[in-house]
PDB file of N, CA and C in Angstrom:
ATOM      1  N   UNK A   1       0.816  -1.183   0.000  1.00  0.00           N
ATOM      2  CA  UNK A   1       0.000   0.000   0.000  1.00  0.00           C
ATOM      3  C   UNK A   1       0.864   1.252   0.000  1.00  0.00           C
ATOM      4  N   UNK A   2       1.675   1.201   0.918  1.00  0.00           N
ATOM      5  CA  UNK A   2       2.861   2.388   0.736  1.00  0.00           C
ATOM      6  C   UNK A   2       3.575   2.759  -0.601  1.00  0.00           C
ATOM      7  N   UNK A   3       3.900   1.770  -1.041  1.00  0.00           N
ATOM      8  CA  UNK A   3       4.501   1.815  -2.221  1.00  0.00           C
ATOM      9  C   UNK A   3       3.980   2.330  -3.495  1.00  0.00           C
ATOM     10  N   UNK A   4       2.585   1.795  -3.587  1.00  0.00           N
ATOM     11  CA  UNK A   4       1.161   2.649  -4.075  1.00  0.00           C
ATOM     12  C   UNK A   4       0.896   3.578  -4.214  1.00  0.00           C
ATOM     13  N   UNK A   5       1.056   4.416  -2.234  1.00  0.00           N
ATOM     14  CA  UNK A   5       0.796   6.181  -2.064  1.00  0.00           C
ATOM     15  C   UNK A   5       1.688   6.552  -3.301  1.00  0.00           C
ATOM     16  N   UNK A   6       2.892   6.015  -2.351  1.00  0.00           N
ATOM     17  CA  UNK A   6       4.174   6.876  -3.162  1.00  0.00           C
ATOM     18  C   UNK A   6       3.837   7.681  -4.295  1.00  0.00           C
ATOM     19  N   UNK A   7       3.640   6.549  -5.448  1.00  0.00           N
ATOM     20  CA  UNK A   7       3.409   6.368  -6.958  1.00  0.00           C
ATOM     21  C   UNK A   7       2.665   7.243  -6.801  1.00  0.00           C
ATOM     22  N   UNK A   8       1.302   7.432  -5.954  1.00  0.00           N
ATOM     23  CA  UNK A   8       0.523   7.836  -6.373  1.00  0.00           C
ATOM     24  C   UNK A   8       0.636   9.899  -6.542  1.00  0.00           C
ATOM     25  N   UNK A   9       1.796  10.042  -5.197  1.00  0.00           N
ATOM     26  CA  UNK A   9       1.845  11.372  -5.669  1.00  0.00           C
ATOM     27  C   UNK A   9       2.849  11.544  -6.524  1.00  0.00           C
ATOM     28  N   UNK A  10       4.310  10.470  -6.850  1.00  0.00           N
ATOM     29  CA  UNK A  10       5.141  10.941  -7.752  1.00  0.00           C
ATOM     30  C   UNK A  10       4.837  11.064  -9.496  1.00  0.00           C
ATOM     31  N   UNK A  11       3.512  10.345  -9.786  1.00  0.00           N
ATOM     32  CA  UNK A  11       3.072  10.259 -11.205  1.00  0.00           C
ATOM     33  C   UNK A  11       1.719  10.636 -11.236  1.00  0.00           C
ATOM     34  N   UNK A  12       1.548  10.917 -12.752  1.00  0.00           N
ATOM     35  CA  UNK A  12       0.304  11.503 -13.341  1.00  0.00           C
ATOM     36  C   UNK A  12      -0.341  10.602 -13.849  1.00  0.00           C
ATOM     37  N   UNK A  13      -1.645  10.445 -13.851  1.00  0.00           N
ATOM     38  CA  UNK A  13      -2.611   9.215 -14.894  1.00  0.00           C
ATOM     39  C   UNK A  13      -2.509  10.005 -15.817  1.00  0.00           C
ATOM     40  N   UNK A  14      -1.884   9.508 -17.488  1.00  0.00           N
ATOM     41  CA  UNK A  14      -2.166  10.028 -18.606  1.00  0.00           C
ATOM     42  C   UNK A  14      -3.725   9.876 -19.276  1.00  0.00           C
ATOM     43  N   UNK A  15      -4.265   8.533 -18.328  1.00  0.00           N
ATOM     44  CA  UNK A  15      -5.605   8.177 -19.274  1.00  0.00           C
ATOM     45  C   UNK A  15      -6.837   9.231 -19.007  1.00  0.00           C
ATOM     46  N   UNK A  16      -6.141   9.990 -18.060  1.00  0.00           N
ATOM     47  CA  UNK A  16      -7.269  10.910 -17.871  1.00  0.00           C
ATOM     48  C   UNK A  16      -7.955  12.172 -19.239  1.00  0.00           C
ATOM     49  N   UNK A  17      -9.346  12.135 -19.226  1.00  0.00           N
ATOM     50  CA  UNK A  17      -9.614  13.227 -20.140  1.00  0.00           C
ATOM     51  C   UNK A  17      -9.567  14.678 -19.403  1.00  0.00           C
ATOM     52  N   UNK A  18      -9.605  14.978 -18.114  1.00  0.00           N
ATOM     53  CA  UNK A  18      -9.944  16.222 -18.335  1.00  0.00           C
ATOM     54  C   UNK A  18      -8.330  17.040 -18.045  1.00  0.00           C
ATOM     55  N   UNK A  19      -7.927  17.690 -18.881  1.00  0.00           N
ATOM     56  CA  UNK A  19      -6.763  18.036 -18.974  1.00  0.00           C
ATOM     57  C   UNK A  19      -6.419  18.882 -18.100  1.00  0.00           C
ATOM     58  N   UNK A  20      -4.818  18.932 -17.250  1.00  0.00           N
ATOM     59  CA  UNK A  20      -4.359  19.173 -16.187  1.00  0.00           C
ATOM     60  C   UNK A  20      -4.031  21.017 -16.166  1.00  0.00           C
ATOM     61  N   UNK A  21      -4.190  21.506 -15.281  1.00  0.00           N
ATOM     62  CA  UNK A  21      -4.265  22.918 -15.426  1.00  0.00           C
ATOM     63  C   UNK A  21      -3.012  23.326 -14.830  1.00  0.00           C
ATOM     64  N   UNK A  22      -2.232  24.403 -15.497  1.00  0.00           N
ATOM     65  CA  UNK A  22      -0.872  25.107 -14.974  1.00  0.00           C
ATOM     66  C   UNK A  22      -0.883  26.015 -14.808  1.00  0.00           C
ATOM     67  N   UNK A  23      -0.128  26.548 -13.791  1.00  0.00           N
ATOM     68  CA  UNK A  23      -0.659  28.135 -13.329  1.00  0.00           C
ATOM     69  C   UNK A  23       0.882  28.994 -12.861  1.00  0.00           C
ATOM     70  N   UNK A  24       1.690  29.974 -13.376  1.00  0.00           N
ATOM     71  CA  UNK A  24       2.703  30.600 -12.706  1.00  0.00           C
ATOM     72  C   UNK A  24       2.445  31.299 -11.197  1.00  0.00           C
ATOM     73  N   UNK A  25       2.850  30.971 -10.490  1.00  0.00           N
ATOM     74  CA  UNK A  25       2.839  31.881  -9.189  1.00  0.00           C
ATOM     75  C   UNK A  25       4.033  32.392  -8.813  1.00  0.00           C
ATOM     76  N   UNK A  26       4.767  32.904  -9.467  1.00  0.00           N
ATOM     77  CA  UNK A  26       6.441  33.782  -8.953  1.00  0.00           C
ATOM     78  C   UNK A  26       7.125  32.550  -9.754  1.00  0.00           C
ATOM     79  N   UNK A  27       8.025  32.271  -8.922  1.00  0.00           N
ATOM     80  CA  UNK A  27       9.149  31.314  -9.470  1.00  0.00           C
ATOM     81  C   UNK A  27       8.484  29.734  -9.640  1.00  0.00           C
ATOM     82  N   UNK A  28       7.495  29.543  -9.232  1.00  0.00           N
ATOM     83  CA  UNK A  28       6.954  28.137  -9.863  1.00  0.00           C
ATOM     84  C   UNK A  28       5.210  28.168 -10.427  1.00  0.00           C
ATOM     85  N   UNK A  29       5.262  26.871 -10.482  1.00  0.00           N
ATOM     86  CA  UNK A  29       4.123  26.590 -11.487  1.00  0.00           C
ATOM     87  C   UNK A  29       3.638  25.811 -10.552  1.00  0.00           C
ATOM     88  N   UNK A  30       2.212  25.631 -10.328  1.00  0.00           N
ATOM     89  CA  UNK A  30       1.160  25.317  -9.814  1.00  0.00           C
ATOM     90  C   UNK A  30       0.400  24.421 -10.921  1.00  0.00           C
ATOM     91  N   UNK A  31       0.706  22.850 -10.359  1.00  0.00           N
ATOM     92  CA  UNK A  31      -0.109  22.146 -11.567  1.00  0.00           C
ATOM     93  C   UNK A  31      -1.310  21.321 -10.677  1.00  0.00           C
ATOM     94  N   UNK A  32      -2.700  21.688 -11.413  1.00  0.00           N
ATOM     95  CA  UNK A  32      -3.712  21.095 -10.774  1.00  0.00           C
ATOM     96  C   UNK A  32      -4.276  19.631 -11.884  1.00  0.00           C
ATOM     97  N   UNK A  33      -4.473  18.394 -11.446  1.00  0.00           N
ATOM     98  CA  UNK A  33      -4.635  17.511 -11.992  1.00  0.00           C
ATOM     99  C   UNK A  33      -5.780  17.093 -11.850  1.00  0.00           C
ATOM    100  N   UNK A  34      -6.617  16.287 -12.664  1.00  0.00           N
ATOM    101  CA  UNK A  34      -8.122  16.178 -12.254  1.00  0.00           C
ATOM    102  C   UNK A  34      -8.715  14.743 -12.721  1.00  0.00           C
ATOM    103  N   UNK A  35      -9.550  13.920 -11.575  1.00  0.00           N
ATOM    104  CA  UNK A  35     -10.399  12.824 -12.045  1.00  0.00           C
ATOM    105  C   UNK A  35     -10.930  13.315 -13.587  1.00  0.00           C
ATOM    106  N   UNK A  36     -12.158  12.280 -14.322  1.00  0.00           N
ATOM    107  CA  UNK A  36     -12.304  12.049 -15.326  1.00  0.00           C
ATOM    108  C   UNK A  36     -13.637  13.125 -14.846  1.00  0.00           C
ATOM    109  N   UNK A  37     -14.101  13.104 -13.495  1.00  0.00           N
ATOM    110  CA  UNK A  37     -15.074  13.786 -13.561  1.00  0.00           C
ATOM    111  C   UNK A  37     -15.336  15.183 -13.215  1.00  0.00           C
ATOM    112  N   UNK A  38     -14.080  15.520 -13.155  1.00  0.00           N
ATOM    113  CA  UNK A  38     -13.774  16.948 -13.003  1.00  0.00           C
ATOM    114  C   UNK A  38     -13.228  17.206 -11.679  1.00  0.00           C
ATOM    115  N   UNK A  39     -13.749  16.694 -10.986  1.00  0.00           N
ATOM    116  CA  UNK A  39     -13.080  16.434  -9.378  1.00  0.00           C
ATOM    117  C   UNK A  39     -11.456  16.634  -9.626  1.00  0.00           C
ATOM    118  N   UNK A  40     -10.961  16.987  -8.652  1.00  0.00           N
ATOM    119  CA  UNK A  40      -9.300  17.493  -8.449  1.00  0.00           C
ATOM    120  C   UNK A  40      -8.746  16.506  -7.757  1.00  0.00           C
ATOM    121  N   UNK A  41      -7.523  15.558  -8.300  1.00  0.00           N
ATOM    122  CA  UNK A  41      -7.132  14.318  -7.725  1.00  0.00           C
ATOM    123  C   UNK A  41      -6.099  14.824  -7.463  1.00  0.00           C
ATOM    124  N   UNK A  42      -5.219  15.638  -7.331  1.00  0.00           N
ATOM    125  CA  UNK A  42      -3.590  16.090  -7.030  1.00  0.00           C
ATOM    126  C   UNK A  42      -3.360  17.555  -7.433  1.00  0.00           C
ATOM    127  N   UNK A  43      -2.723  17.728  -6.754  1.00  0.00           N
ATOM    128  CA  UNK A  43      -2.197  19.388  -7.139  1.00  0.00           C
ATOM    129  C   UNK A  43      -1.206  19.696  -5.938  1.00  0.00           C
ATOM    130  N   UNK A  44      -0.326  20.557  -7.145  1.00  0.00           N
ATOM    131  CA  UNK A  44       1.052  20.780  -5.994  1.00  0.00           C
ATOM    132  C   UNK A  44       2.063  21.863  -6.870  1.00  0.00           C
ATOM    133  N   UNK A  45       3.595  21.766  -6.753  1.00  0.00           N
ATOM    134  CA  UNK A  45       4.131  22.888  -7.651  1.00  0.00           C
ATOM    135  C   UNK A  45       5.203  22.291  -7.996  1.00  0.00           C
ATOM    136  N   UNK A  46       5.894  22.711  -9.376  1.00  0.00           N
ATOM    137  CA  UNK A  46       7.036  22.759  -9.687  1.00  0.00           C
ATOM    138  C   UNK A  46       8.002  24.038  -9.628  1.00  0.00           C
ATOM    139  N   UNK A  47       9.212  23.631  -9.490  1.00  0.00           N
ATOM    140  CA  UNK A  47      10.527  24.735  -9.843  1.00  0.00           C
ATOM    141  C   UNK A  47      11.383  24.200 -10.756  1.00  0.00           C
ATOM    142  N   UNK A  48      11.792  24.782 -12.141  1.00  0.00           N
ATOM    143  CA  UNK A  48      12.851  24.585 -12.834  1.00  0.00           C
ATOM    144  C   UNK A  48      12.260  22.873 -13.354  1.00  0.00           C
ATOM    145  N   UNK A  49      11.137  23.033 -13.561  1.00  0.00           N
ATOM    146  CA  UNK A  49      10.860  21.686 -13.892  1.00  0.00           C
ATOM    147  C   UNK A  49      10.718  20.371 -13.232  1.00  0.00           C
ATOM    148  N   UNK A  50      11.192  20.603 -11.634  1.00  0.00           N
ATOM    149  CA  UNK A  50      10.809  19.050 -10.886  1.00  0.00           C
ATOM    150  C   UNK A  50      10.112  19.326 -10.290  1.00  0.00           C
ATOM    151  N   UNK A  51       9.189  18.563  -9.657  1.00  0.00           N
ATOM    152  CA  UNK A  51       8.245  18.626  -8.536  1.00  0.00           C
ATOM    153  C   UNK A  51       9.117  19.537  -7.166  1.00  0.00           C
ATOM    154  N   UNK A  52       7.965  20.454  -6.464  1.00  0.00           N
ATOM    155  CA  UNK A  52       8.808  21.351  -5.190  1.00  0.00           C
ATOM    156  C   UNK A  52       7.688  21.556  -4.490  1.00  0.00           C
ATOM    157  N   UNK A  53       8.109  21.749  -3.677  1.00  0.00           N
ATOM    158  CA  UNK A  53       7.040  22.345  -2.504  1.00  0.00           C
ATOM    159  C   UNK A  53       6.035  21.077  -1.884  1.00  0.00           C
ATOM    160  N   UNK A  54       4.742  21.793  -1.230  1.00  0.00           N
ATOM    161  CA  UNK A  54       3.670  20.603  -1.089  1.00  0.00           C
ATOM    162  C   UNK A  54       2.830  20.500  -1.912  1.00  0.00           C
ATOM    163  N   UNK A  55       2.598  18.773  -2.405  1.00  0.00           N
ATOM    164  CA  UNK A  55       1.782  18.292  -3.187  1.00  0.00           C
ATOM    165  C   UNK A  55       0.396  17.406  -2.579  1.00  0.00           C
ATOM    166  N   UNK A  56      -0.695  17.666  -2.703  1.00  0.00           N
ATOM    167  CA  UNK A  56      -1.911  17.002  -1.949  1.00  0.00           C
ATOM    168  C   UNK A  56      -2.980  16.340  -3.121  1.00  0.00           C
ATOM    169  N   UNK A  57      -2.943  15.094  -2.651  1.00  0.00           N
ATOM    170  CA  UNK A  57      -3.518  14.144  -3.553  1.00  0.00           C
ATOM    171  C   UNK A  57      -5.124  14.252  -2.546  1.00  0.00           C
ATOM    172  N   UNK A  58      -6.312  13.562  -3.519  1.00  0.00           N
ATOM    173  CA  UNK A  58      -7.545  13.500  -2.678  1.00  0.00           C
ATOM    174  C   UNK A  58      -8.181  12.223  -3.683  1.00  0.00           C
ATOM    175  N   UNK A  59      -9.242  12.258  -2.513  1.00  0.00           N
ATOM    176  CA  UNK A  59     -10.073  10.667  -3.941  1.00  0.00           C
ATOM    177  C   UNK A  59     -11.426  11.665  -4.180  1.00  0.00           C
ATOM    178  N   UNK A  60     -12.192  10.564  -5.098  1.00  0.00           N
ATOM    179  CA  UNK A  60     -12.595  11.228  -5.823  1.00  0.00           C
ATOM    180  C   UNK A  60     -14.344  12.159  -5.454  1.00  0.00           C
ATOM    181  N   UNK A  61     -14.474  11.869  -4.368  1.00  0.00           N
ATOM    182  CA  UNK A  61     -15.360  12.517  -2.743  1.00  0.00           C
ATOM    183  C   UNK A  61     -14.437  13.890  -2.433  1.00  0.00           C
ATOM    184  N   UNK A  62     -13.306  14.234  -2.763  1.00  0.00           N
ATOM    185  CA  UNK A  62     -12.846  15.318  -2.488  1.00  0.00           C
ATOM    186  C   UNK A  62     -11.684  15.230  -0.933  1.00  0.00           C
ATOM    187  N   UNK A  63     -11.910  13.799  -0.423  1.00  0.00           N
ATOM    188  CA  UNK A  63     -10.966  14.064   1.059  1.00  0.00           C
ATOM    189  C   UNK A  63      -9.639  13.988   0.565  1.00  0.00           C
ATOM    190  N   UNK A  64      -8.516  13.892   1.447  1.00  0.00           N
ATOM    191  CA  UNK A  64      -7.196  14.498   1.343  1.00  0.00           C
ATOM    192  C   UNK A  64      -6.745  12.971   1.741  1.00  0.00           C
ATOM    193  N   UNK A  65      -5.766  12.437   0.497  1.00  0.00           N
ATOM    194  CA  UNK A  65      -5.435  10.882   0.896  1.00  0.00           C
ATOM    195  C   UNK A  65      -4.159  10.744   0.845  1.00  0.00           C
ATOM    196  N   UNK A  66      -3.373  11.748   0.793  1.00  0.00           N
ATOM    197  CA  UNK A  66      -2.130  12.145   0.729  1.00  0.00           C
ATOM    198  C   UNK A  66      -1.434  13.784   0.656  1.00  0.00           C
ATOM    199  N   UNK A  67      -0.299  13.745   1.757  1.00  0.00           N
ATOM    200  CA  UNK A  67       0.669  15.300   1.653  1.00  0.00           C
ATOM    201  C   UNK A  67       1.788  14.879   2.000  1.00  0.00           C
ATOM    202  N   UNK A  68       2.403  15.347   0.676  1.00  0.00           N
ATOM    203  CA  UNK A  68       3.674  15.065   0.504  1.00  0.00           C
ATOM    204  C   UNK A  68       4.604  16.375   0.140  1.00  0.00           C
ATOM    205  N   UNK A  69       5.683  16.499   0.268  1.00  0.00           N
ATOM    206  CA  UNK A  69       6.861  17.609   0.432  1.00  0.00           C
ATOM    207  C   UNK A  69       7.893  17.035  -0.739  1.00  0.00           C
ATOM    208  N   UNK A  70       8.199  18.354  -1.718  1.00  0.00           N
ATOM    209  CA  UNK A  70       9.584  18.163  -2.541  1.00  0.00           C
ATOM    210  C   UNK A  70      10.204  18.974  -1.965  1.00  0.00           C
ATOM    211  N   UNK A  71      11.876  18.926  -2.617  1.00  0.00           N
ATOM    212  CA  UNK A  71      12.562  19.932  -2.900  1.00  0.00           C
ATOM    213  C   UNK A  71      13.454  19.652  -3.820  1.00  0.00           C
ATOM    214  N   UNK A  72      13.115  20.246  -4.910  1.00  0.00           N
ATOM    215  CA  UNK A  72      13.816  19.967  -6.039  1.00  0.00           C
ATOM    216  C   UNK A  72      13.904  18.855  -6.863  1.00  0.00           C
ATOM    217  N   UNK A  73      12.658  18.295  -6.783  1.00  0.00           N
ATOM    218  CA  UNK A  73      12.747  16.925  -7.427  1.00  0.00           C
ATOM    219  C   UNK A  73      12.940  15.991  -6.443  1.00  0.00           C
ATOM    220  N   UNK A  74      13.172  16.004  -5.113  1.00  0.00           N
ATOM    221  CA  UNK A  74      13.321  14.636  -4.371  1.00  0.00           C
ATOM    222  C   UNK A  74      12.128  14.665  -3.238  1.00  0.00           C
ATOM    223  N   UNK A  75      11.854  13.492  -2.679  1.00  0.00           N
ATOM    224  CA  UNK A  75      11.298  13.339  -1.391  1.00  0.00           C
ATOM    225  C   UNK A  75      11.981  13.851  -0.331  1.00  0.00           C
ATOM    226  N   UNK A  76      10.874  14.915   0.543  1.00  0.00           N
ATOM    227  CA  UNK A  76      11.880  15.682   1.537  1.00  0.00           C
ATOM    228  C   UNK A  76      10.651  15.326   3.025  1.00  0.00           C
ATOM    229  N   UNK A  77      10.873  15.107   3.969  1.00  0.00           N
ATOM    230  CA  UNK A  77      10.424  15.663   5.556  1.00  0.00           C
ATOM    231  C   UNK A  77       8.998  14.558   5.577  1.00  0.00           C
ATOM    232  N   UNK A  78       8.413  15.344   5.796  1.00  0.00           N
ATOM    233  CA  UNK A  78       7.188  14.349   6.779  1.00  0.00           C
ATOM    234  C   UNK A  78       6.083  14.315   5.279  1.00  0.00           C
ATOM    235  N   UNK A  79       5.682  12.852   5.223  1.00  0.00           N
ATOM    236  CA  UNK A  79       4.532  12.535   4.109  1.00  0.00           C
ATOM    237  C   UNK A  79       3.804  11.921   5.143  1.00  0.00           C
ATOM    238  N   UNK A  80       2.425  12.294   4.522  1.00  0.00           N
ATOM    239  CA  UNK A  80       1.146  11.787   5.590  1.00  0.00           C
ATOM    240  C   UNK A  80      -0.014  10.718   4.369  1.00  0.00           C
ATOM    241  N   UNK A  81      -0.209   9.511   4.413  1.00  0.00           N
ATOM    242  CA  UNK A  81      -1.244   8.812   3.905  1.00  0.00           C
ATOM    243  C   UNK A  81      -2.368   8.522   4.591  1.00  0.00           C
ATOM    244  N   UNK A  82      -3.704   8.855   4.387  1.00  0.00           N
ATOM    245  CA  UNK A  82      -4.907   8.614   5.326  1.00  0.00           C
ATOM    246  C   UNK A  82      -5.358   7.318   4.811  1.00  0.00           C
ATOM    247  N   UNK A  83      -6.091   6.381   5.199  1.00  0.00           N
ATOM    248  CA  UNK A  83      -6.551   5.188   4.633  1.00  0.00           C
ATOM    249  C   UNK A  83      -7.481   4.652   5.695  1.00  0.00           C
ATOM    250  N   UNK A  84      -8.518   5.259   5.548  1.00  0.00           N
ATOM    251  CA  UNK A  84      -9.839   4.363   6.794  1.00  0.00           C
ATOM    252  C   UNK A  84      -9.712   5.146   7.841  1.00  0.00           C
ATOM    253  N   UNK A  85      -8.678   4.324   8.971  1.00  0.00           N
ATOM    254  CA  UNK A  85      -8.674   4.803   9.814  1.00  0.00           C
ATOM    255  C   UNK A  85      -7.517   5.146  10.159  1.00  0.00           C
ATOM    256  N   UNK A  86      -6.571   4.881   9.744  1.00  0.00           N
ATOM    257  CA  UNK A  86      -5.185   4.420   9.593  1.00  0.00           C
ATOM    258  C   UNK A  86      -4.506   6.217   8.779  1.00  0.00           C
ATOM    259  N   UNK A  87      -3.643   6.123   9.707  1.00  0.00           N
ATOM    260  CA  UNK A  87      -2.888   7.680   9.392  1.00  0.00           C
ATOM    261  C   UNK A  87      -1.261   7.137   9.482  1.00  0.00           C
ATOM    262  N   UNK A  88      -0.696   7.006   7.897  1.00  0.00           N
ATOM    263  CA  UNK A  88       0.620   6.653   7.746  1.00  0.00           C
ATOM    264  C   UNK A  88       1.479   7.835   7.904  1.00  0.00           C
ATOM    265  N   UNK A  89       2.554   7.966   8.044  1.00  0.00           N
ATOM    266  CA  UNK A  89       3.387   8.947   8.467  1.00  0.00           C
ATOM    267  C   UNK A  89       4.702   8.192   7.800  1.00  0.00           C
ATOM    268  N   UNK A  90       5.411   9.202   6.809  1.00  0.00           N
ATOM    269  CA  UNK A  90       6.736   8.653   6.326  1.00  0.00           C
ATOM    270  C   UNK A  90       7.392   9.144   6.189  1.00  0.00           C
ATOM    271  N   UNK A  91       8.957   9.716   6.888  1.00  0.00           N
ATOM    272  CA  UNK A  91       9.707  10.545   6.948  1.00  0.00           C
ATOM    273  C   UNK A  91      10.903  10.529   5.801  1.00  0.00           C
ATOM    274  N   UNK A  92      11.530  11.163   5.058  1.00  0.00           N
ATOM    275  CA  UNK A  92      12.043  11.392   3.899  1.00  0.00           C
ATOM    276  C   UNK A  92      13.984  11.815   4.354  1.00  0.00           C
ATOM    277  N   UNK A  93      14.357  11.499   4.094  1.00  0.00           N
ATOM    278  CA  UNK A  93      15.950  12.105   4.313  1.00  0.00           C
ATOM    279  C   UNK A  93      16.919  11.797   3.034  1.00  0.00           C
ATOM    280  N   UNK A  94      17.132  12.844   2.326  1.00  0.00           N
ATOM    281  CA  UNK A  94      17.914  12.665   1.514  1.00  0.00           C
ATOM    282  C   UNK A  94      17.345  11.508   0.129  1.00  0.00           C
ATOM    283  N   UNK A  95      16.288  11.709   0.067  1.00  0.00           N
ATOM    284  CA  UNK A  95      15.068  11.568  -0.920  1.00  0.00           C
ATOM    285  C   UNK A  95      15.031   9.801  -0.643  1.00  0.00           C
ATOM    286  N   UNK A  96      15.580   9.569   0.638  1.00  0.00           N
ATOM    287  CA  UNK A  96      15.405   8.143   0.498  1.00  0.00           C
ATOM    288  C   UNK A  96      14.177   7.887   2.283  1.00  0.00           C
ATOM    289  N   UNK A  97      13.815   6.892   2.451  1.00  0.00           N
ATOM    290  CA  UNK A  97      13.038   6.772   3.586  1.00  0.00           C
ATOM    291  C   UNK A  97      13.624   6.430   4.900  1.00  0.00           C
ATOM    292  N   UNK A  98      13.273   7.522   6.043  1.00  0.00           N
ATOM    293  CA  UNK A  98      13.797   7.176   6.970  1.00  0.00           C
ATOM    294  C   UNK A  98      12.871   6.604   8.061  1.00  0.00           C
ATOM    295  N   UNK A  99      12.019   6.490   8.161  1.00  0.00           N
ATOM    296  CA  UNK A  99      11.684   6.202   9.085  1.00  0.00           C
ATOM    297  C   UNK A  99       9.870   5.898   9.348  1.00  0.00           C
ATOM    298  N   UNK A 100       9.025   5.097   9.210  1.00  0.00           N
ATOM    299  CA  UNK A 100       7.585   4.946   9.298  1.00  0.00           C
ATOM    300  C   UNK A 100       6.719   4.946   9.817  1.00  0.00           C
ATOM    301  N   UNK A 101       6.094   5.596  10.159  1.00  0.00           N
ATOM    302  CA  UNK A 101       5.170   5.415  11.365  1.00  0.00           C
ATOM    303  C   UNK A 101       3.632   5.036  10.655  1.00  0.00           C
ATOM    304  N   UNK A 102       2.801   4.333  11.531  1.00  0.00           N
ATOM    305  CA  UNK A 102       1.334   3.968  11.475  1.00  0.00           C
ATOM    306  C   UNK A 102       0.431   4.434  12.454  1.00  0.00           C
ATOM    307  N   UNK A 103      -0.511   4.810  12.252  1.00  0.00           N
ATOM    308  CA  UNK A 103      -1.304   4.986  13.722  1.00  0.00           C
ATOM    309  C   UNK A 103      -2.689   4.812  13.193  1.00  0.00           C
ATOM    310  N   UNK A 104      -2.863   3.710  14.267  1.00  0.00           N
ATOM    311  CA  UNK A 104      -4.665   3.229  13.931  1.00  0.00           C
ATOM    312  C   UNK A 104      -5.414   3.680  14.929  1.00  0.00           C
ATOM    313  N   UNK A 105      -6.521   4.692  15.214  1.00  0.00           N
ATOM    314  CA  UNK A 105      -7.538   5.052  15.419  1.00  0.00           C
ATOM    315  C   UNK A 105      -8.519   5.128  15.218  1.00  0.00           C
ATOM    316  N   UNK A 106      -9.747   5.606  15.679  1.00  0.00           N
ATOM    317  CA  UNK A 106     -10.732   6.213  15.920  1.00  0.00           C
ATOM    318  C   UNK A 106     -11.498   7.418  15.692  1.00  0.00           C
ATOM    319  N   UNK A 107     -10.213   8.207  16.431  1.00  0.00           N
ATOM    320  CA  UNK A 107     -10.486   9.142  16.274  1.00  0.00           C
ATOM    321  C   UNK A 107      -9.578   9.886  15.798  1.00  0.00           C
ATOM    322  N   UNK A 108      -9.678  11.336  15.256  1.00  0.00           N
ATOM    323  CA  UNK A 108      -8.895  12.062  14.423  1.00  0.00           C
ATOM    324  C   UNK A 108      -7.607  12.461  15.069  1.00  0.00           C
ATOM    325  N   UNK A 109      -6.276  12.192  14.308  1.00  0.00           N
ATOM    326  CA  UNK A 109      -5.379  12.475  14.526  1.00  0.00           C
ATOM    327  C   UNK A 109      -4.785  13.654  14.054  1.00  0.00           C
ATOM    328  N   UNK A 110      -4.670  13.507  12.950  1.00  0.00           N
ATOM    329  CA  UNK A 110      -4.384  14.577  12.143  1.00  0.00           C
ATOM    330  C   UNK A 110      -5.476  14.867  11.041  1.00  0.00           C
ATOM    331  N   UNK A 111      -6.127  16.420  11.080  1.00  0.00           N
ATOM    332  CA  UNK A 111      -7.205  16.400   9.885  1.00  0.00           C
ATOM    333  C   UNK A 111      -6.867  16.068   8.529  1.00  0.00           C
ATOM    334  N   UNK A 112      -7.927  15.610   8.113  1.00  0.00           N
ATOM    335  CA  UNK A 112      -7.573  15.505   6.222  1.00  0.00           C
ATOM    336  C   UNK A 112      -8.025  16.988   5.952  1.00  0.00           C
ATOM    337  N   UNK A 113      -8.411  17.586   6.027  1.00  0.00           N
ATOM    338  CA  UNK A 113      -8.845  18.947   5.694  1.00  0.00           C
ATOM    339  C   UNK A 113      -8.327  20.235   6.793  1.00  0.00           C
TER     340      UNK A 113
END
């Protein structure tokens, strides 16, 4: 399942029809990506062409099923996956993984919104 998130914020579905929107804000670009049904499945920013900053994936109800951090093209600091009930936590160092955490609850840990 982790391995899954990952993917899921480092790549784009090409099969999608409704085409992905780009936006300049100063030194980067703001790319918003979208289900088939118009709904917004990812959006986040680039610099100089790699993924930067925070990127937030959602399903297709609109909740938040992933936040993830670049810098410069790599995996950086704290990524959060929501799943049920289950709040993954995956820490990033030097674009490789350091460290995992899980936490199964009840009740809200960290908001999706």
């Amino acid at each position: 399942m982790l391995v899954m998130a990952a993917l899921l914020i480092g790549s784009v579905v090409f099969a999608q029809e409704v085409k992905p929107i780009f936006e300049k804000q100063g030194d980067l670009i703001k790319g918003t990506f979208y289900y088939e049904d118009g709904s917004v499945r990812q959006e986040g920013t680039y610099k100089d062409g790699k993924l930067h900053g925070q990127w937030v994936s959602f399903d297709q109800n609109g909740k938040k099923i992933a936040l993830a951090k670049y810098e410069e093209g790599n995996k950086s600091g704290k990524w959060f996956f929501w799943n049920s009930d289950q709040l993954t936590e995956v820490d990033y160092d030097n674009n490789q993984i350091a460290d995992v955490t899980s936490y199964k609850n009840t009740t809200s840990i960290v908001s999706r919104n």
